[in-house]
Protein backbone atom coordinates (compact mmCIF):
# COMPACT_ATOMS: atom_id res chain seq x y z
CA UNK A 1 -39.05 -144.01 -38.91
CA UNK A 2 -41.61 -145.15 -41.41
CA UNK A 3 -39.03 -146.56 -43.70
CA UNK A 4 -37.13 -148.38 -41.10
CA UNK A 5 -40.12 -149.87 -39.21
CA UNK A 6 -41.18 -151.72 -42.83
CA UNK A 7 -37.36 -152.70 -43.41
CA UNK A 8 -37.59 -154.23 -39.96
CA UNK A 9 -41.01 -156.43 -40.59
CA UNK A 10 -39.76 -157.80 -43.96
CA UNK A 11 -36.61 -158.49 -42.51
CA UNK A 12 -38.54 -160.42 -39.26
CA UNK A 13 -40.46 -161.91 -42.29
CA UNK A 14 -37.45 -163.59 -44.44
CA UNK A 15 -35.78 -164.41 -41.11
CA UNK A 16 -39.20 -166.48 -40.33
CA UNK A 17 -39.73 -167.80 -43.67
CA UNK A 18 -36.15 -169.01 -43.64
CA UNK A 19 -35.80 -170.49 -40.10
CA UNK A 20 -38.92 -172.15 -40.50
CA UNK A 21 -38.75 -173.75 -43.91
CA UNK A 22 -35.40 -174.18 -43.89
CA UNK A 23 -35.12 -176.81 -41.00
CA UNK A 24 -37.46 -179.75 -40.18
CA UNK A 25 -37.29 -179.79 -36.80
CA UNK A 26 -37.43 -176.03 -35.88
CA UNK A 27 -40.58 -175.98 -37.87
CA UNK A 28 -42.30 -179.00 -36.32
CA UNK A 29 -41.43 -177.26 -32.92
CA UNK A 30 -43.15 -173.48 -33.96
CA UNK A 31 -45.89 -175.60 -35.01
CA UNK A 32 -45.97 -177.17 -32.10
CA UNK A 33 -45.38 -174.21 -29.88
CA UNK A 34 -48.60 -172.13 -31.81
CA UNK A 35 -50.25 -175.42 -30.99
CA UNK A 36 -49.76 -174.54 -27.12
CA UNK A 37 -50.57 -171.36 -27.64
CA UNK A 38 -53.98 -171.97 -28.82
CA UNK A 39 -54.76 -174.03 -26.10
CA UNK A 40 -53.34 -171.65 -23.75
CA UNK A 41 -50.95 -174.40 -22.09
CA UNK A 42 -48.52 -171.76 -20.37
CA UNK A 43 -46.55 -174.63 -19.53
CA UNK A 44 -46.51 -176.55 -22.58
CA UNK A 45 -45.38 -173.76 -24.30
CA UNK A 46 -42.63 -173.13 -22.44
CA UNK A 47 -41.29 -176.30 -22.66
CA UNK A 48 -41.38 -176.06 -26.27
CA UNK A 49 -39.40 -172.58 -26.08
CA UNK A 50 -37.03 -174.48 -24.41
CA UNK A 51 -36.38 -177.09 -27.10
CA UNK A 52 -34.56 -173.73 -29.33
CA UNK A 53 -32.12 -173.65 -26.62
CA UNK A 54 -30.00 -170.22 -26.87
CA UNK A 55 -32.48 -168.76 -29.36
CA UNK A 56 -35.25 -169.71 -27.15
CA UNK A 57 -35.93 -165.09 -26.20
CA UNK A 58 -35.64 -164.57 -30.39
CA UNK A 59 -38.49 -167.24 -30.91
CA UNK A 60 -40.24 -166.11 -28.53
CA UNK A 61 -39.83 -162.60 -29.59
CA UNK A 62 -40.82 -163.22 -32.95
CA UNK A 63 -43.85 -165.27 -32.22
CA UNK A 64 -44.84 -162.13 -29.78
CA UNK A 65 -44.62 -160.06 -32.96
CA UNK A 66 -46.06 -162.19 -35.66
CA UNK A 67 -49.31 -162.31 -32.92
CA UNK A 68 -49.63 -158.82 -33.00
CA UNK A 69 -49.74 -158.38 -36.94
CA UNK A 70 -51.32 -161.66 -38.67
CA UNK A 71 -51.60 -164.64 -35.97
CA UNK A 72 -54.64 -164.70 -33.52
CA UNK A 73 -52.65 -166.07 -31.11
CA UNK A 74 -53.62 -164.95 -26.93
CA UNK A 75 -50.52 -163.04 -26.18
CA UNK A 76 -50.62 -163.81 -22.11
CA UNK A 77 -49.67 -166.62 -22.46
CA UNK A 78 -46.08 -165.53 -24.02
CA UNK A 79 -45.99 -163.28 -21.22
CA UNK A 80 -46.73 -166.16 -18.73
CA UNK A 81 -44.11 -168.84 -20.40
CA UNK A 82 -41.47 -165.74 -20.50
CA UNK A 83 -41.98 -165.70 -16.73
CA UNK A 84 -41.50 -168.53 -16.27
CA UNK A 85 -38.91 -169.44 -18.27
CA UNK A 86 -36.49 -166.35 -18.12
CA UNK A 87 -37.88 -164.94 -14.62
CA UNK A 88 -40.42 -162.03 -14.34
CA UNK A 89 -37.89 -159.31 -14.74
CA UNK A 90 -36.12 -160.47 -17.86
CA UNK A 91 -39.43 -162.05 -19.12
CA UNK A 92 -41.39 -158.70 -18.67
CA UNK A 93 -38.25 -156.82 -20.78
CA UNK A 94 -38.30 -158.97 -23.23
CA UNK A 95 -42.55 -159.44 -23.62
CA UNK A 96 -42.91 -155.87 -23.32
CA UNK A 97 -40.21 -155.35 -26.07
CA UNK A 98 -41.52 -157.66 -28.78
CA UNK A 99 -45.48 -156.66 -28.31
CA UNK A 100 -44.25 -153.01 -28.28
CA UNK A 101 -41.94 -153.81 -31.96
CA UNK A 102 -45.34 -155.50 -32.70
CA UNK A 103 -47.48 -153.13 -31.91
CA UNK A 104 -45.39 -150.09 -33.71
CA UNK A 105 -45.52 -152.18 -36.94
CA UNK A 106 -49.17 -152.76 -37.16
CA UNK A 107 -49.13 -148.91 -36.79
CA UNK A 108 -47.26 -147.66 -39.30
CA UNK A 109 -48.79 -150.78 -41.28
CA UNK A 110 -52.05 -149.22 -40.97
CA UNK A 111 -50.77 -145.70 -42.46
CA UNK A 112 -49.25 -147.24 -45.21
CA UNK A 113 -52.39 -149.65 -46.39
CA UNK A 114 -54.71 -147.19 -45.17
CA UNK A 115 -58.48 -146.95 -43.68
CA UNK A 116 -60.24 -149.13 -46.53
CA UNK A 117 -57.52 -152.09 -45.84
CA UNK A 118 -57.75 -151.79 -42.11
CA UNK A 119 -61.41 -151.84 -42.17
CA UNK A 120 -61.29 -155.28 -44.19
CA UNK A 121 -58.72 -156.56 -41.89
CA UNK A 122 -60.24 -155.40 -38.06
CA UNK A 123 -63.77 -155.10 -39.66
CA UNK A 124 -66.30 -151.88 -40.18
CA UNK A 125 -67.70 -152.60 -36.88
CA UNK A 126 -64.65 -152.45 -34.92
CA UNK A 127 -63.33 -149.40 -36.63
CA UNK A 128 -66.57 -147.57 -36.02
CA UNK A 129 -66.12 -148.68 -32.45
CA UNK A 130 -62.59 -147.25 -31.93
CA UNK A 131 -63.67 -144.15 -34.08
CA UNK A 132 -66.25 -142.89 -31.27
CA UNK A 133 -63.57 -144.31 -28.50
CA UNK A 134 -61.46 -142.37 -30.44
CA UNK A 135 -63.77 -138.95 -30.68
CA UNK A 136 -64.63 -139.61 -26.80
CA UNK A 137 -61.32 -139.53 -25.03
CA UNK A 138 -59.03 -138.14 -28.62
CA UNK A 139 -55.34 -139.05 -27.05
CA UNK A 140 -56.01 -141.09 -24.02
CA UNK A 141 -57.91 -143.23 -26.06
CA UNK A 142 -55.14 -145.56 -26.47
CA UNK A 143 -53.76 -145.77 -22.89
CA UNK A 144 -57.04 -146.45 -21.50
CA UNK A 145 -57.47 -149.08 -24.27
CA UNK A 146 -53.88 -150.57 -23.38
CA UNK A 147 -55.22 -150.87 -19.46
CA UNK A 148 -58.23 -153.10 -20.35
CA UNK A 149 -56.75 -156.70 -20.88
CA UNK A 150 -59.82 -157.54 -22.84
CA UNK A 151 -59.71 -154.70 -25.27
CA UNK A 152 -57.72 -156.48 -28.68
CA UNK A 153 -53.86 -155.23 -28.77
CA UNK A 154 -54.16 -155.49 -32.55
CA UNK A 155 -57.27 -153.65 -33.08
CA UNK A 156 -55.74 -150.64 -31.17
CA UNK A 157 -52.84 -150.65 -32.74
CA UNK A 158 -54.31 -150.99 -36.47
CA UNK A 159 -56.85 -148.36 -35.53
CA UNK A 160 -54.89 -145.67 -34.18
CA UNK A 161 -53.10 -146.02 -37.61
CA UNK A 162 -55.65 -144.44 -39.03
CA UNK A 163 -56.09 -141.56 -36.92
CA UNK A 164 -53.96 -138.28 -36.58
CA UNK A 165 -52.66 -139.58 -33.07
CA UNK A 166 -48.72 -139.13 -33.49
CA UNK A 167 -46.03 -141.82 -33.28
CA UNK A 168 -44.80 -140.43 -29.90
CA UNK A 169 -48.48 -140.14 -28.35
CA UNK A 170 -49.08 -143.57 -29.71
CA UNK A 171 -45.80 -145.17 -28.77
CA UNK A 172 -45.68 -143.83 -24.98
CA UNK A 173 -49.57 -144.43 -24.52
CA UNK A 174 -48.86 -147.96 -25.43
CA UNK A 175 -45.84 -148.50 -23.66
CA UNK A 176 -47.38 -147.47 -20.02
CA UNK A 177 -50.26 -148.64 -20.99
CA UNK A 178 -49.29 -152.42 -21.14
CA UNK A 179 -46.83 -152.18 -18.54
CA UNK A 180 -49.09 -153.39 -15.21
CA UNK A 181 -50.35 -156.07 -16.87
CA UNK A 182 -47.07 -157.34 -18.58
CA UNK A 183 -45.49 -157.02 -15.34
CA UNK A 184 -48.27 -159.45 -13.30
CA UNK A 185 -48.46 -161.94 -16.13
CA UNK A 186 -44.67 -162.57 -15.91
CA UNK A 187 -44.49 -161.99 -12.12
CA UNK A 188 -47.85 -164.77 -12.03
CA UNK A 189 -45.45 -166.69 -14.77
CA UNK A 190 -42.35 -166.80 -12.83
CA UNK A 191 -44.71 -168.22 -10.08
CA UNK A 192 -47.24 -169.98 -12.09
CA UNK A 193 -49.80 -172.45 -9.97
CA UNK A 194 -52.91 -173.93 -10.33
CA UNK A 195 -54.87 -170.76 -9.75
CA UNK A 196 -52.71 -169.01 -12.23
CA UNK A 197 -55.60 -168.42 -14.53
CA UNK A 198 -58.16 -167.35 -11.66
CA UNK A 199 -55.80 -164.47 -10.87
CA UNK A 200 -55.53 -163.51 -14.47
CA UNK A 201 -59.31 -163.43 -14.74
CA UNK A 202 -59.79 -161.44 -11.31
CA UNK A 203 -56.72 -159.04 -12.73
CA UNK A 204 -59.07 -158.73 -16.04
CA UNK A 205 -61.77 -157.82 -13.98
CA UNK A 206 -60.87 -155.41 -11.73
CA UNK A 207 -59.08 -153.26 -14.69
CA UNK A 208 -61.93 -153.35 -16.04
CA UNK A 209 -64.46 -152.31 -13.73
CA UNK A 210 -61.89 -149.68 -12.96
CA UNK A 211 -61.71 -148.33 -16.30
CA UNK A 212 -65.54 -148.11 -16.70
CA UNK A 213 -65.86 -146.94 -13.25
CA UNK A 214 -63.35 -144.03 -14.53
CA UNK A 215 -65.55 -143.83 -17.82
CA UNK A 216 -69.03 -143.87 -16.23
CA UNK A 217 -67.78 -140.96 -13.59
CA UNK A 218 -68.09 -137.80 -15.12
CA UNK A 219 -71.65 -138.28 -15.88
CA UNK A 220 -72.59 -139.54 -12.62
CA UNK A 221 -70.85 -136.41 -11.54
CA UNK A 222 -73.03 -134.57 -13.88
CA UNK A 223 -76.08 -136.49 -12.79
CA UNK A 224 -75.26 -135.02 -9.43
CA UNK A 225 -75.08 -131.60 -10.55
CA UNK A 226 -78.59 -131.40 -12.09
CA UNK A 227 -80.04 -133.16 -8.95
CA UNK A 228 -78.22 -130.61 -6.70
CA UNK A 229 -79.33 -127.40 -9.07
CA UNK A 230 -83.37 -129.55 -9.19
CA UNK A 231 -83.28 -129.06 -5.20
């Protein structure tokens, strides 16, 4: 799996490197498309998906991808233009899809460079972070992590490289684990308004207060317990 999973990234690679030098006017439009992407113009960037015609899902696929191992792009808004442009269903297959070939790359990425490289690329701090995450919930870790919009895909994904969480754990923990929210982004996509962004923010929100709420429990339960055994 290993083997194949590097085959596939420098083959994504050369087919980048060769679509994009090799043609004036695709490039200017990628550069323009990352351009919408770091402004977070859902709408801008789906008009330029739209300018690659038929190979309007592969672009979009790759740029999914290439965000999840090297580009700080915000991935939503992929998700959102997908939406919008192929319809939530076929926009949620084919987001979830490319962050989950994304996401299984930077894995098996990470166990090839190793910890020292990782560190350098997601920094000490961060690794020490998802190392008592890690300790604290072992394989759940990366489900809950999925859940939280605000937690970095990347970061999880280089991370749990480096720990002895299989493939299989990894792979199915991230799968679910994006599923709600790749699901509501395209669904908010296909049906994108003005208050588009306020519902992503309250979605953010709630997740997260649930996932703390989840986190914080057992020692509130505890705290219970001593106050009970106290009386």
């Amino acid at each position: 799996m290993q083997k194949y999973c590097i085959y596939a990234l420098y083959c994504l690679i050369a087919l980048f490197v060769v679509v994009y030098m090799g043609h004036g006017e695709i490039r200017y439009s990628i550069n323009q498309s990352v351009q919408y992407l770091q402004n977070a113009d859902v709408k801008g960037f789906r008009d330029s998906l739209l300018s690659f015609g038929p190979m309007a899902p592969v672009v979009s696929a790759l740029l999914m991808v290439f965000q999840s191992i090297i580009a700080p792009l915000p991935a939503f808004v992929i998700t959102f233009a997908n939406g919008l442009l192929f319809g939530w269903i076929w926009g949620a297959i084919l987001s979830w899809s490319s962050a989950m070939a994304g996401a299984i790359l930077c894995f098996y990425l990470a166990k090839i460079m190793g910890r020292p490289v990782v560190e350098k690329m997601i920094t000490k701090k961060s690794m020490s972070w998802w190392d008592q995450f890690f300790i604290k919930y072992g394989k759940h870790a990366v489900f809950i992590a999925r859940i939280v919009p605000i937690v970095s895909f990347d970061l999880v994904s280089y991370a749990a490289g480096v720990t002895s969480i299989s493939f299989w754990q990894f792979f199915w923990a991230t799968g679910l684990g994006q599923l709600p929210a790749t699901i509501l982004y395209s669904y908010l996509g296909q049906n994108a308004t003005s208050t588009g962004k306020i519902l992503f923010t309250i979605f953010t929100v709630v997740i997260a207060l649930g996932v703390i709420g989840m986190m914080l429990r057992p020692k509130f339960r505890l705290r219970g317990k001593e106050r009970r055994e106290k009386r």
